[in-house]
C-alpha atoms as a PDB file:
ATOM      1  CA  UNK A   1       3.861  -2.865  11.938  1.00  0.00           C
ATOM      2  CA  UNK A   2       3.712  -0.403   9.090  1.00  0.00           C
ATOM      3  CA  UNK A   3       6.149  -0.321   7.047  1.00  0.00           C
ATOM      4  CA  UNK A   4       7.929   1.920   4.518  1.00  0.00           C
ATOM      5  CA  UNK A   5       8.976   0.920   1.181  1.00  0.00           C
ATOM      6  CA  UNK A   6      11.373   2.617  -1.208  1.00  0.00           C
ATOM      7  CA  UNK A   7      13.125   2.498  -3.827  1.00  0.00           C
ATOM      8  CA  UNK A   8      15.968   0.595  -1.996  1.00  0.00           C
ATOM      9  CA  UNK A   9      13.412  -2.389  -0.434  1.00  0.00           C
ATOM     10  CA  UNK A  10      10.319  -2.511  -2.323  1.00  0.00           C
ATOM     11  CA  UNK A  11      12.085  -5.262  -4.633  1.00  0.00           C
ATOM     12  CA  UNK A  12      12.824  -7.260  -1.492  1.00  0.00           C
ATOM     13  CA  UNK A  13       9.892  -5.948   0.934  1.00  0.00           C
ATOM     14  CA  UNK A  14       7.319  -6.358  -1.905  1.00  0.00           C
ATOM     15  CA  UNK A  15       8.221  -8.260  -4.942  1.00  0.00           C
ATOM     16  CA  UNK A  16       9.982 -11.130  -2.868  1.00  0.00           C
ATOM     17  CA  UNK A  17       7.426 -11.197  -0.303  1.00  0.00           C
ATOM     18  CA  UNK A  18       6.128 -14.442   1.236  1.00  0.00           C
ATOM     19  CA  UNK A  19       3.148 -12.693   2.234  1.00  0.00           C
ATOM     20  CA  UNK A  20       0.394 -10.622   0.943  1.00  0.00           C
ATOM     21  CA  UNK A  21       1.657  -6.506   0.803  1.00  0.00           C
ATOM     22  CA  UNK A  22      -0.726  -3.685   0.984  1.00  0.00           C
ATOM     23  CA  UNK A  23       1.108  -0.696  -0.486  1.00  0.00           C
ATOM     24  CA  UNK A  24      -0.514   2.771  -0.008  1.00  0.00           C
ATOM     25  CA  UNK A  25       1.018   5.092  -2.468  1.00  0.00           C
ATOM     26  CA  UNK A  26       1.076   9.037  -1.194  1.00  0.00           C
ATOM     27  CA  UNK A  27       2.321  12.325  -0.696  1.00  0.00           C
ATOM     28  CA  UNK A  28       2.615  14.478   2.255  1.00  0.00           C
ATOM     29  CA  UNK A  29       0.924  17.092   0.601  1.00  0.00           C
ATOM     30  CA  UNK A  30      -2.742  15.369  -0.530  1.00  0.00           C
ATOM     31  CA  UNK A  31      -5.557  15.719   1.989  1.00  0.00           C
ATOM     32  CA  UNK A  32      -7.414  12.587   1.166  1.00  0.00           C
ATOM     33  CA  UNK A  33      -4.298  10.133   1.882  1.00  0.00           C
ATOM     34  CA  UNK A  34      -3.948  12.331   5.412  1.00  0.00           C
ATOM     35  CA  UNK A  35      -7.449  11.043   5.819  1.00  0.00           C
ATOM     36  CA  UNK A  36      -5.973   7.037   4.874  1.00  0.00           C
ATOM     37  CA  UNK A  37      -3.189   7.417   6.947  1.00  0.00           C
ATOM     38  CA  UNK A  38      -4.359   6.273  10.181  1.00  0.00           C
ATOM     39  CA  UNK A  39      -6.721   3.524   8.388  1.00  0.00           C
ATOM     40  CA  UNK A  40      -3.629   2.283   7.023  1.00  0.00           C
ATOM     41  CA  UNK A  41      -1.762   2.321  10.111  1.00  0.00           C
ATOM     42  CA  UNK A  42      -4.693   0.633  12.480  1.00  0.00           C
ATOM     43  CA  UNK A  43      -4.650  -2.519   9.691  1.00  0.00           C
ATOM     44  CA  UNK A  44      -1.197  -2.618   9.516  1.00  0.00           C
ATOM     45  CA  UNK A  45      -1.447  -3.284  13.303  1.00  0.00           C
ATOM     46  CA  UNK A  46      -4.318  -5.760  12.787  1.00  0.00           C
ATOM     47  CA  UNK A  47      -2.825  -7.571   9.562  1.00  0.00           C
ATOM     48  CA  UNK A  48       0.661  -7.728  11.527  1.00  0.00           C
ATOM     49  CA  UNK A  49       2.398 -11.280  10.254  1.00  0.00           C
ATOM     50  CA  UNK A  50      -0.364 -11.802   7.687  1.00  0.00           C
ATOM     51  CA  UNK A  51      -0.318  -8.683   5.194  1.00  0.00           C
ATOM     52  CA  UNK A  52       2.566  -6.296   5.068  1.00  0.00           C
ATOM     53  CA  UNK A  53       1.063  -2.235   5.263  1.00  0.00           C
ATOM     54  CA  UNK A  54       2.835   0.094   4.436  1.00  0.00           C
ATOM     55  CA  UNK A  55       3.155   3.489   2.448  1.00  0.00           C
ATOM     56  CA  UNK A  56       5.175   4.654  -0.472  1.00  0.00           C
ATOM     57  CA  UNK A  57       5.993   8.243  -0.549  1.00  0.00           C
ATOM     58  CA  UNK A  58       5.355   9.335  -4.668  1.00  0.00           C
ATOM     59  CA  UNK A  59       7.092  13.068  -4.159  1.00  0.00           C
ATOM     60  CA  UNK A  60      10.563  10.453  -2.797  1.00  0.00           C
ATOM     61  CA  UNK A  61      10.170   7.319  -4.932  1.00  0.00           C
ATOM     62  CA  UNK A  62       8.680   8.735  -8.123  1.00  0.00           C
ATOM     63  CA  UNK A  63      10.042   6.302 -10.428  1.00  0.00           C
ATOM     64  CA  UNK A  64       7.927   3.046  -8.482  1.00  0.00           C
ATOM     65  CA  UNK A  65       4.620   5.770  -8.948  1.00  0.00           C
ATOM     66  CA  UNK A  66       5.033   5.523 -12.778  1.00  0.00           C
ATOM     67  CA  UNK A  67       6.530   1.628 -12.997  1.00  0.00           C
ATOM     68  CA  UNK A  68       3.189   0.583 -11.393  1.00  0.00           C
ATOM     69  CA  UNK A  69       0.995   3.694 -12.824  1.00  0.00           C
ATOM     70  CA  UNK A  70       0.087   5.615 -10.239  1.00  0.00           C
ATOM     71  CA  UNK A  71      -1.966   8.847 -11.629  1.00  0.00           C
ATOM     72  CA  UNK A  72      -4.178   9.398  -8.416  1.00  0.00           C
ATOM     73  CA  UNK A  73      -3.648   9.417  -5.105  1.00  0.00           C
ATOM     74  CA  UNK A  74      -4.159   7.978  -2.383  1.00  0.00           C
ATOM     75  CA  UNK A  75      -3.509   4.584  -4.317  1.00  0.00           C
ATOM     76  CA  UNK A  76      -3.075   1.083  -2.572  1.00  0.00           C
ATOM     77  CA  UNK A  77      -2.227  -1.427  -4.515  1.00  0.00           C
ATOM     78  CA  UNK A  78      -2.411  -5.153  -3.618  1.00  0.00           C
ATOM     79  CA  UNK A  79       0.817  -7.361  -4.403  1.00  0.00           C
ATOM     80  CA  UNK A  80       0.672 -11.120  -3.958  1.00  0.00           C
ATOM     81  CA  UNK A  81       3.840 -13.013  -5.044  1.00  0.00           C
ATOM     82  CA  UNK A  82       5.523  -9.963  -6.954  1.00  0.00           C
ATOM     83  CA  UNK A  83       2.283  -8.972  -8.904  1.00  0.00           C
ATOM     84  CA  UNK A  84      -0.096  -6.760  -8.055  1.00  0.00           C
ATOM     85  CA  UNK A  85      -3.376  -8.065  -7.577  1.00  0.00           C
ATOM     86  CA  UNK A  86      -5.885  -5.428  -6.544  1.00  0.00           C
ATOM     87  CA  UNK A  87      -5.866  -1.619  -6.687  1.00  0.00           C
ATOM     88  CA  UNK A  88      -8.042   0.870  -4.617  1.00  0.00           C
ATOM     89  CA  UNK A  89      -8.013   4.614  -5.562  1.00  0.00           C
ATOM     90  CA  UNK A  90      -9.188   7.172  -3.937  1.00  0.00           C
ATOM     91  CA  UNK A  91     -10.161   7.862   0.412  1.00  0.00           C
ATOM     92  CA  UNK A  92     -12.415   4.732   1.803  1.00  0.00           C
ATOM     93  CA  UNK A  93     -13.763   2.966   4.671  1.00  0.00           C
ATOM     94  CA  UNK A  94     -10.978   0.355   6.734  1.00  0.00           C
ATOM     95  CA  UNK A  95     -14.077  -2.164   5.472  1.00  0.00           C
ATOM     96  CA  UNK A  96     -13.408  -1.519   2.076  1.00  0.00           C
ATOM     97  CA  UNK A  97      -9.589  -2.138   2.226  1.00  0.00           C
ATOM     98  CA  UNK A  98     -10.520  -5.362   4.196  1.00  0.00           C
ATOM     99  CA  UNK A  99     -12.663  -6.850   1.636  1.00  0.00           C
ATOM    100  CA  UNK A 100      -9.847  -6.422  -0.973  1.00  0.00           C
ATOM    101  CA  UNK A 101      -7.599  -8.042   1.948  1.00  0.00           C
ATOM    102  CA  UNK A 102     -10.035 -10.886   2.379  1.00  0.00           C
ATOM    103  CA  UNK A 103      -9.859 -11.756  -1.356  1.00  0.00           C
ATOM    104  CA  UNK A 104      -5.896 -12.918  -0.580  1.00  0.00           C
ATOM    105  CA  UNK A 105      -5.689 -14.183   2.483  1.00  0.00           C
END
């Protein structure tokens, strides 16, 4: 399941999670995280009970793009237990997003 954080969940979706979160920050409007989005949605399906996936819209939730720094995207950044952990910029392979994965599961 992907999911979609906001403003309005990401303190319980994310921050309070019990589970690793995957969270790919984007904007409608940027080819390269078109290119992510169906990488992100085929782990989401994969990591489904083990990793929450999901995306963050920047252009609707600007305010979580700047509390967690977000100058490029696409950006997915890696929360365990409230922090984040890990932080991949830019388009790449599903393998690539895995092996970050793999480091907190």
């Amino acid at each position: 399941m992907e999911y979609k954080f906001t403003s309005e969940n990401f303190e319980k979706e994310v921050l309070e999670s019990e589970i690793p979160v995957l969270v790919d920050f984007y904007a409608d409007w940027c080819g390269p995280c078109k290119m992510m989005a169906p990488i992100i949605a085929q782990l989401a399906e994969k990591y489904d009970g083990k990793v929450k996936i999901g995306k963050c819209n920047i252009d609707e939730d600007d305010g979580l793009a700047r509390m967690y720094r977000v100058m490029n995207i696409p950006n997915m950044k890696i929360f365990v237990k409230g922090e984040p952990v890990g932080n991949i910029v830019g388009a790449v392979q599903a393998e690539e997003l895995e092996a970050e994965l793999a480091k907190v599961l």
